[in-house]
C-alpha atoms as a PDB file:
ATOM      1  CA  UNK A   1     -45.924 -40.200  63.929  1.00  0.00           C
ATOM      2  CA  UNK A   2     -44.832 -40.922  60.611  1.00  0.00           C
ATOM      3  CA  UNK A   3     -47.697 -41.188  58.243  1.00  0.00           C
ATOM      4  CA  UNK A   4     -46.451 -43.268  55.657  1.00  0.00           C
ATOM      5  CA  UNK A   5     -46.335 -46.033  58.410  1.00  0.00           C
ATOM      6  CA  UNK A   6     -50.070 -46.962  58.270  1.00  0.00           C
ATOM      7  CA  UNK A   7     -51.759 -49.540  57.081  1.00  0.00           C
ATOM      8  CA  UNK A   8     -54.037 -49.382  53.987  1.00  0.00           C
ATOM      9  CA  UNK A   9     -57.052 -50.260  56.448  1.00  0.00           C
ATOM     10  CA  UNK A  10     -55.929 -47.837  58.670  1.00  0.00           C
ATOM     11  CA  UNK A  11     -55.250 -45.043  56.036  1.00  0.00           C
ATOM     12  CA  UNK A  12     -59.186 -45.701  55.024  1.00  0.00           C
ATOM     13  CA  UNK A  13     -60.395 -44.904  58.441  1.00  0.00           C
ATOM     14  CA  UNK A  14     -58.912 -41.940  58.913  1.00  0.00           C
ATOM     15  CA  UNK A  15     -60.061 -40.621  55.470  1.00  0.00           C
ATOM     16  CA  UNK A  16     -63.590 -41.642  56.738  1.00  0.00           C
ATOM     17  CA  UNK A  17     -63.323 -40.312  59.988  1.00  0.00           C
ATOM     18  CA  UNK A  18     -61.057 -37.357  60.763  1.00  0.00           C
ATOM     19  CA  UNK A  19     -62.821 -34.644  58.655  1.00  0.00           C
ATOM     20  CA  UNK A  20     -60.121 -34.044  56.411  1.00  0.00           C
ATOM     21  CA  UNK A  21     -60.302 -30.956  54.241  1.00  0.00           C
ATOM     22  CA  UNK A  22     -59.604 -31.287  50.507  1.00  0.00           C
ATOM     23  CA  UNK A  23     -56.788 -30.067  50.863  1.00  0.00           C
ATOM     24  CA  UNK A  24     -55.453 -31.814  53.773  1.00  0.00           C
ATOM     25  CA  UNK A  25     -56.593 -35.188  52.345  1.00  0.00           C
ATOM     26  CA  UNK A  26     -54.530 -34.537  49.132  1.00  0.00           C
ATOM     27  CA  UNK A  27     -51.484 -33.989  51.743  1.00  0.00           C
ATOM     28  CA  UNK A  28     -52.401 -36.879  53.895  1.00  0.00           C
ATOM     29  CA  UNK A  29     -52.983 -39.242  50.406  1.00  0.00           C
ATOM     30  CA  UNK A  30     -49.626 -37.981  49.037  1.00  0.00           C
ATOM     31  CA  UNK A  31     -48.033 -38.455  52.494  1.00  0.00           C
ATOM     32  CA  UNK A  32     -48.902 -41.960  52.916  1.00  0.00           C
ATOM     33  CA  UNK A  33     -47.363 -42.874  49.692  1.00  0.00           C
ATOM     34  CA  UNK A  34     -44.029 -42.062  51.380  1.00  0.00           C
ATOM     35  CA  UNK A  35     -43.648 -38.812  48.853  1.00  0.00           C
ATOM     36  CA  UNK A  36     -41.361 -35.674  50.395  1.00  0.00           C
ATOM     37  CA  UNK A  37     -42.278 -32.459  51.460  1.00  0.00           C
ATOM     38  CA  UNK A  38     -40.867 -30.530  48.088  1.00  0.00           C
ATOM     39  CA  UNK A  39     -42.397 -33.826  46.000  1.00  0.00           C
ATOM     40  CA  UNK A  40     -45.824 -32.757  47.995  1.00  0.00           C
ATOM     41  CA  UNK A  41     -44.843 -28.784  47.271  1.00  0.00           C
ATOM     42  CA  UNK A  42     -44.867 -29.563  43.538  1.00  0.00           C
ATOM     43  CA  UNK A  43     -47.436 -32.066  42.962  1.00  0.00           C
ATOM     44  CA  UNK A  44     -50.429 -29.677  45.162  1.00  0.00           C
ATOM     45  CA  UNK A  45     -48.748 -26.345  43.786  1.00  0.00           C
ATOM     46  CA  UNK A  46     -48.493 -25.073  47.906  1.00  0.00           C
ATOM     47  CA  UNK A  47     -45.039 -23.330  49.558  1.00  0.00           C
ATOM     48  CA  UNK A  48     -42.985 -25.574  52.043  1.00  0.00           C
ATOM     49  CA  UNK A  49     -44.875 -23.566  55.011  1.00  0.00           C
ATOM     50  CA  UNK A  50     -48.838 -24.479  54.032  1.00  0.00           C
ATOM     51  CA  UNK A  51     -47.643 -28.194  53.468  1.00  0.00           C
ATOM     52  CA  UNK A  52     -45.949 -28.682  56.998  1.00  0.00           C
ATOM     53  CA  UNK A  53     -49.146 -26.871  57.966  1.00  0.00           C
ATOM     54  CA  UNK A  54     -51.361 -29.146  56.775  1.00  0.00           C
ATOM     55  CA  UNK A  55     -49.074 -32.500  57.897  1.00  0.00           C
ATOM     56  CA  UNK A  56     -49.624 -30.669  61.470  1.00  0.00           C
ATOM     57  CA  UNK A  57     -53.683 -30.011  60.885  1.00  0.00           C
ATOM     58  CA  UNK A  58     -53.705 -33.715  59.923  1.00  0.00           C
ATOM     59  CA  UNK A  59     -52.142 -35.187  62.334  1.00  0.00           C
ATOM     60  CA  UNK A  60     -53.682 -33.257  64.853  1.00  0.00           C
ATOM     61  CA  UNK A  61     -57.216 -34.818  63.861  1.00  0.00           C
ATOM     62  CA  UNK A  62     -55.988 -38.269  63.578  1.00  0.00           C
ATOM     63  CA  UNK A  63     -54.375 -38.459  66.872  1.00  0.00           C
ATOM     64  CA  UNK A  64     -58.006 -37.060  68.384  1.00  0.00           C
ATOM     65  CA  UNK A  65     -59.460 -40.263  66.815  1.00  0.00           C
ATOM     66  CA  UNK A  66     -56.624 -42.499  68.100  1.00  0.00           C
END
């Protein structure tokens, strides 16, 4: 599941829906605007292992509401 593939209605539903944490919303907004791992790493100011975390956490709760 590549994030960056959903639509901007579809992007808006899972913020509404899937209980993202702060956190994992500012992964899941930076995601969807097609930005890297290390981009993702610089911009939030986490390592390379809490990012992939939180792409996991994230898509975990959106493929419950799928």
């Amino acid at each position: 599941m590549l994030l960056k593939e959903f639509t901007v209605p579809e992007c808006e539903r899972f913020r509404t829906i899937c209980n993202f944490t702060e956190e994992e919303m500012k992964v899941f907004d930076l995601r969807v605007k097609g930005k890297s791992i290390v981009e993702i790493q610089i911009a939030l100011h986490l390592s390379e292992s809490t990012v992939n975390r939180r792409i996991k956490d994230v898509k975990k709760k959106i493929h419950k509401v799928l």
